[in-house]
PDB file of N, CA and C in Angstrom:
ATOM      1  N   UNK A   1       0.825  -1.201   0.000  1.00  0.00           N
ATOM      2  CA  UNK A   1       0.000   0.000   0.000  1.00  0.00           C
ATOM      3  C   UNK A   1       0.868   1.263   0.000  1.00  0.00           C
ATOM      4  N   UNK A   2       1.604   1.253   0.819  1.00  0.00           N
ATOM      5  CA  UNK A   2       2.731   2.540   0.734  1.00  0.00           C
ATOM      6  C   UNK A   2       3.465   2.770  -0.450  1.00  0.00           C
ATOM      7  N   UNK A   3       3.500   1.483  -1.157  1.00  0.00           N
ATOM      8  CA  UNK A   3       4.350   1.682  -2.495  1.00  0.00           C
ATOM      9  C   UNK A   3       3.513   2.749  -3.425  1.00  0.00           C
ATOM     10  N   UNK A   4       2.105   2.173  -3.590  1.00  0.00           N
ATOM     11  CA  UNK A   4       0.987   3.322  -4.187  1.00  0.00           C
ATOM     12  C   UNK A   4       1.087   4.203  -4.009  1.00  0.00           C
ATOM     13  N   UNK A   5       0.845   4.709  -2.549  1.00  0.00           N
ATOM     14  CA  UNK A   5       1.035   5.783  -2.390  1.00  0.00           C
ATOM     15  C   UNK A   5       2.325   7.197  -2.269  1.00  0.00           C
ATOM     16  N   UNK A   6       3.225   5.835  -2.119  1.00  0.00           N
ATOM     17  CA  UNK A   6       4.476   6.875  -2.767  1.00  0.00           C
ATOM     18  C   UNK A   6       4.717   6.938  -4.688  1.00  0.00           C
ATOM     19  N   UNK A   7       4.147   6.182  -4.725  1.00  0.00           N
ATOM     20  CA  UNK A   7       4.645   6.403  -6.564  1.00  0.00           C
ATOM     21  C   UNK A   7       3.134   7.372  -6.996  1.00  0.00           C
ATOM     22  N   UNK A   8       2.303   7.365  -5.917  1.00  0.00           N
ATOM     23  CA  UNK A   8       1.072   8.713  -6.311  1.00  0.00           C
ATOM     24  C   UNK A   8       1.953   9.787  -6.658  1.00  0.00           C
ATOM     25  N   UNK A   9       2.974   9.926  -4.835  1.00  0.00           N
ATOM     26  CA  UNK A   9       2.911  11.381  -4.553  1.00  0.00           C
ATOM     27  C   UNK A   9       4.491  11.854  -5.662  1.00  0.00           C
ATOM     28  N   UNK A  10       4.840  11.002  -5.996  1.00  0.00           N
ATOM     29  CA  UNK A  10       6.088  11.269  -7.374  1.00  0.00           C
ATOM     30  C   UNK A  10       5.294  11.453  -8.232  1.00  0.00           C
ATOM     31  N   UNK A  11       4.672  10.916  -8.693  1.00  0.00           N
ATOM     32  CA  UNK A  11       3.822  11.523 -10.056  1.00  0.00           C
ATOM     33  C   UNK A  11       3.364  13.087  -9.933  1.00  0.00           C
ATOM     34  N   UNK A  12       2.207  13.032  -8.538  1.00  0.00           N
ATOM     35  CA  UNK A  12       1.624  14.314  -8.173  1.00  0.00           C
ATOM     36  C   UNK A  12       2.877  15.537  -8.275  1.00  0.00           C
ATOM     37  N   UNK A  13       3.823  14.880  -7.700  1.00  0.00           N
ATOM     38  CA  UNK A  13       5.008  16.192  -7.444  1.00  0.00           C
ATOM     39  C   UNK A  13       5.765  16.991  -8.624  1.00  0.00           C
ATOM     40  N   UNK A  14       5.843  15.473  -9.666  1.00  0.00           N
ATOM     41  CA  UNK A  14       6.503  15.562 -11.132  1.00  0.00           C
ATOM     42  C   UNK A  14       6.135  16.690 -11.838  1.00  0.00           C
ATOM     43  N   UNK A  15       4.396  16.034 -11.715  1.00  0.00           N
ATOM     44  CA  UNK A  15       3.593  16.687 -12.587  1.00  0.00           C
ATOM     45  C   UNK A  15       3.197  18.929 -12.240  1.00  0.00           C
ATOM     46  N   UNK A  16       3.334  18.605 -10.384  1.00  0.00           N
ATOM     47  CA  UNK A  16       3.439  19.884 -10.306  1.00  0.00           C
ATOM     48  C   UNK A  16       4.933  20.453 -10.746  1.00  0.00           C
ATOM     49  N   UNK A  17       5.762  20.132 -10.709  1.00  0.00           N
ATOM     50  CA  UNK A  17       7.212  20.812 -10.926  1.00  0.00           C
ATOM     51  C   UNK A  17       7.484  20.871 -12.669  1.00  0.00           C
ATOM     52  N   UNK A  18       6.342  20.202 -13.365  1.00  0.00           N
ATOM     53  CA  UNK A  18       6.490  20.224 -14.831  1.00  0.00           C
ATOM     54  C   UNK A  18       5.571  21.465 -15.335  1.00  0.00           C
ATOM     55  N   UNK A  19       4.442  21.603 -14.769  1.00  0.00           N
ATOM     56  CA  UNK A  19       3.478  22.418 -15.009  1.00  0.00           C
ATOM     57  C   UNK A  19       4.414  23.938 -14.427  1.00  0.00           C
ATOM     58  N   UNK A  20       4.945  24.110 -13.198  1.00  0.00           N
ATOM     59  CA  UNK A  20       5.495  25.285 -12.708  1.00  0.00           C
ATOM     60  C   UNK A  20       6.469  25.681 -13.623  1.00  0.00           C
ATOM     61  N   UNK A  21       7.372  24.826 -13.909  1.00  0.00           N
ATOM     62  CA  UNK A  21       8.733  25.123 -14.974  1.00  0.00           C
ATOM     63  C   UNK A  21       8.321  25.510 -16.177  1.00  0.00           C
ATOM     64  N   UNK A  22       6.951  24.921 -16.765  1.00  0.00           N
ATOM     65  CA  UNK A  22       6.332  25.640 -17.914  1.00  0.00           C
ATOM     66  C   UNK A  22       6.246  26.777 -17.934  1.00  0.00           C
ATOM     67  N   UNK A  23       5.311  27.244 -16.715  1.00  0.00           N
ATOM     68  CA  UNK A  23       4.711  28.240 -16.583  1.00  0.00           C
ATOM     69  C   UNK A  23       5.839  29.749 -16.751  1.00  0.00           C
ATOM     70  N   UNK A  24       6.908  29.367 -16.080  1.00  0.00           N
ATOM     71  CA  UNK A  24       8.184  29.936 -15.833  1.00  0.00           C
ATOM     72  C   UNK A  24       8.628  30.047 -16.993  1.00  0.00           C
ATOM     73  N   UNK A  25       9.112  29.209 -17.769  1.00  0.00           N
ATOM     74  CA  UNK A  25       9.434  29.431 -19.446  1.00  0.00           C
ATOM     75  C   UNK A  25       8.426  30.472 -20.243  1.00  0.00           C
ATOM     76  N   UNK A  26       6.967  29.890 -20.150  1.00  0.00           N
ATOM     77  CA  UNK A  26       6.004  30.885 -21.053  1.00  0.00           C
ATOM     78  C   UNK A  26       6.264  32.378 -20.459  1.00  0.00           C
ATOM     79  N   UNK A  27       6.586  32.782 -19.238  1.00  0.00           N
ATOM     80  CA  UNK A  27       6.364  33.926 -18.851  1.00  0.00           C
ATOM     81  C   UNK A  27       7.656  34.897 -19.206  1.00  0.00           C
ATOM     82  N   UNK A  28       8.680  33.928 -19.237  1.00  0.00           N
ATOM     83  CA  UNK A  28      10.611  34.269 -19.438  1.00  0.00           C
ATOM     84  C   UNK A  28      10.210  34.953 -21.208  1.00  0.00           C
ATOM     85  N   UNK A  29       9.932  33.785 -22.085  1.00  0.00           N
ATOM     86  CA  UNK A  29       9.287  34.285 -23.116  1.00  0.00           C
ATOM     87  C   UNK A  29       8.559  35.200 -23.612  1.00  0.00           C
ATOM     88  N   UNK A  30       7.745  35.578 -22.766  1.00  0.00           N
ATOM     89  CA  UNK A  30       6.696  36.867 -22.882  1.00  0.00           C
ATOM     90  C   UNK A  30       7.751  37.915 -22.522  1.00  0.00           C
ATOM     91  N   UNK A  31       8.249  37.913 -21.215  1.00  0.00           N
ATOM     92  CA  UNK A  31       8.937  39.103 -20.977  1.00  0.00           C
ATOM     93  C   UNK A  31       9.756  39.463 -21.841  1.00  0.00           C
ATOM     94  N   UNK A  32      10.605  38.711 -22.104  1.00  0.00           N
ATOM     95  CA  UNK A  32      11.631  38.837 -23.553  1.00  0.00           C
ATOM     96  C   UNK A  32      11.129  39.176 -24.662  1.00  0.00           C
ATOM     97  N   UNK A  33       9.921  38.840 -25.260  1.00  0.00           N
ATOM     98  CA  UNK A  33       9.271  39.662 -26.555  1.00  0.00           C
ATOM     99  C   UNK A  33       9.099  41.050 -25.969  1.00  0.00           C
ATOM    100  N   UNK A  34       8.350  41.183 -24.967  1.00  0.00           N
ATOM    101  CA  UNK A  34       7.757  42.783 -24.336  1.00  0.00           C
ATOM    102  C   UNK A  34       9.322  43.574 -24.363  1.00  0.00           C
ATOM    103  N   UNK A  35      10.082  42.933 -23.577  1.00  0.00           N
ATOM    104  CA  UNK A  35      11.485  43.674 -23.837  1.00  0.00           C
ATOM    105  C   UNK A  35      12.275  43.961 -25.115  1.00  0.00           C
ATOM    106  N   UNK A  36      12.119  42.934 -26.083  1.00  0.00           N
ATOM    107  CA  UNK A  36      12.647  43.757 -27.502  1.00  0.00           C
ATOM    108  C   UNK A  36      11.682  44.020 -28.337  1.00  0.00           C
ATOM    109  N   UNK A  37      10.285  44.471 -27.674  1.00  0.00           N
ATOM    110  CA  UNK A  37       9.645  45.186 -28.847  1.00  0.00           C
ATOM    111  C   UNK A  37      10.037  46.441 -28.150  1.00  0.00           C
ATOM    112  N   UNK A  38      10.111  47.004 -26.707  1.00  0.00           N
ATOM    113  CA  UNK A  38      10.407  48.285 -26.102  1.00  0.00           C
ATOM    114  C   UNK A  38      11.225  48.932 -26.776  1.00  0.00           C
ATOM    115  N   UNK A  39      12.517  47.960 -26.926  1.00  0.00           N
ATOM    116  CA  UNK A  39      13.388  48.733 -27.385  1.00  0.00           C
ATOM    117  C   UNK A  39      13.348  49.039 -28.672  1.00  0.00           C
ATOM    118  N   UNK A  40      12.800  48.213 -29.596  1.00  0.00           N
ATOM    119  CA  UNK A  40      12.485  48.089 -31.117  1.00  0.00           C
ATOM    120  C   UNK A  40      12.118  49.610 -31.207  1.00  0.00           C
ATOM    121  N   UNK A  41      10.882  49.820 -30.185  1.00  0.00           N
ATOM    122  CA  UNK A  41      10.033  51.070 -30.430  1.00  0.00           C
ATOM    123  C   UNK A  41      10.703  51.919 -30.099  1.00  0.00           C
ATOM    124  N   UNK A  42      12.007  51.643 -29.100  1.00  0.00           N
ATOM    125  CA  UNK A  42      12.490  53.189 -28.699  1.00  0.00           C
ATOM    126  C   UNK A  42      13.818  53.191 -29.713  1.00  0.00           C
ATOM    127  N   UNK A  43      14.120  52.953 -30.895  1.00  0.00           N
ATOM    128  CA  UNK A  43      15.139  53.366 -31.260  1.00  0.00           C
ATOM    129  C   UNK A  43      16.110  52.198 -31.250  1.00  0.00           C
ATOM    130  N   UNK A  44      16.271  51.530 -30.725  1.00  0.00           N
ATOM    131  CA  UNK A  44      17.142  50.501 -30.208  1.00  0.00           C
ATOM    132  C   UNK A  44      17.901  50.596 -29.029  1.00  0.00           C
ATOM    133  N   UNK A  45      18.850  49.145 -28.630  1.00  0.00           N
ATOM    134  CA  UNK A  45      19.380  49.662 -27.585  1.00  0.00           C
ATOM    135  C   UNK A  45      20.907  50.662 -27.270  1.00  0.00           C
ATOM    136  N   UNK A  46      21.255  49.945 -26.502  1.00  0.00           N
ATOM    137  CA  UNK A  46      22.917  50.826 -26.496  1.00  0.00           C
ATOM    138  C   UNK A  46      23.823  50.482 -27.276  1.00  0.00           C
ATOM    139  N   UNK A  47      23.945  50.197 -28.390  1.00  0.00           N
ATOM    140  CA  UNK A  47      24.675  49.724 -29.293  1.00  0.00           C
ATOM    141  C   UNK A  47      25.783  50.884 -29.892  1.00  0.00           C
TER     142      UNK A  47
END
């Protein structure tokens, strides 16, 4: 019975730490477009 329930709570845990790391990527992504359209619009950067 404990075996079940430890190979639940690895799955449960997997699955949250897969969904969070997504979430973290989609948002890294967003920020990074929002950041070089800013600069796009302002001229560019310090180059």
């Amino acid at each position: 019975m404990w075996s079940a329930v430890s190979h639940f709570l690895s799955f449960t845990l997997g699955t949250i730490a897969g969904v969070t790391l997504m979430c973290l990527l989609q948002a890294g992504r967003q920020a990074d477009e929002q950041f070089t359209k800013f600069f796009d619009k302002e001229g560019g950067s310090d180059e």
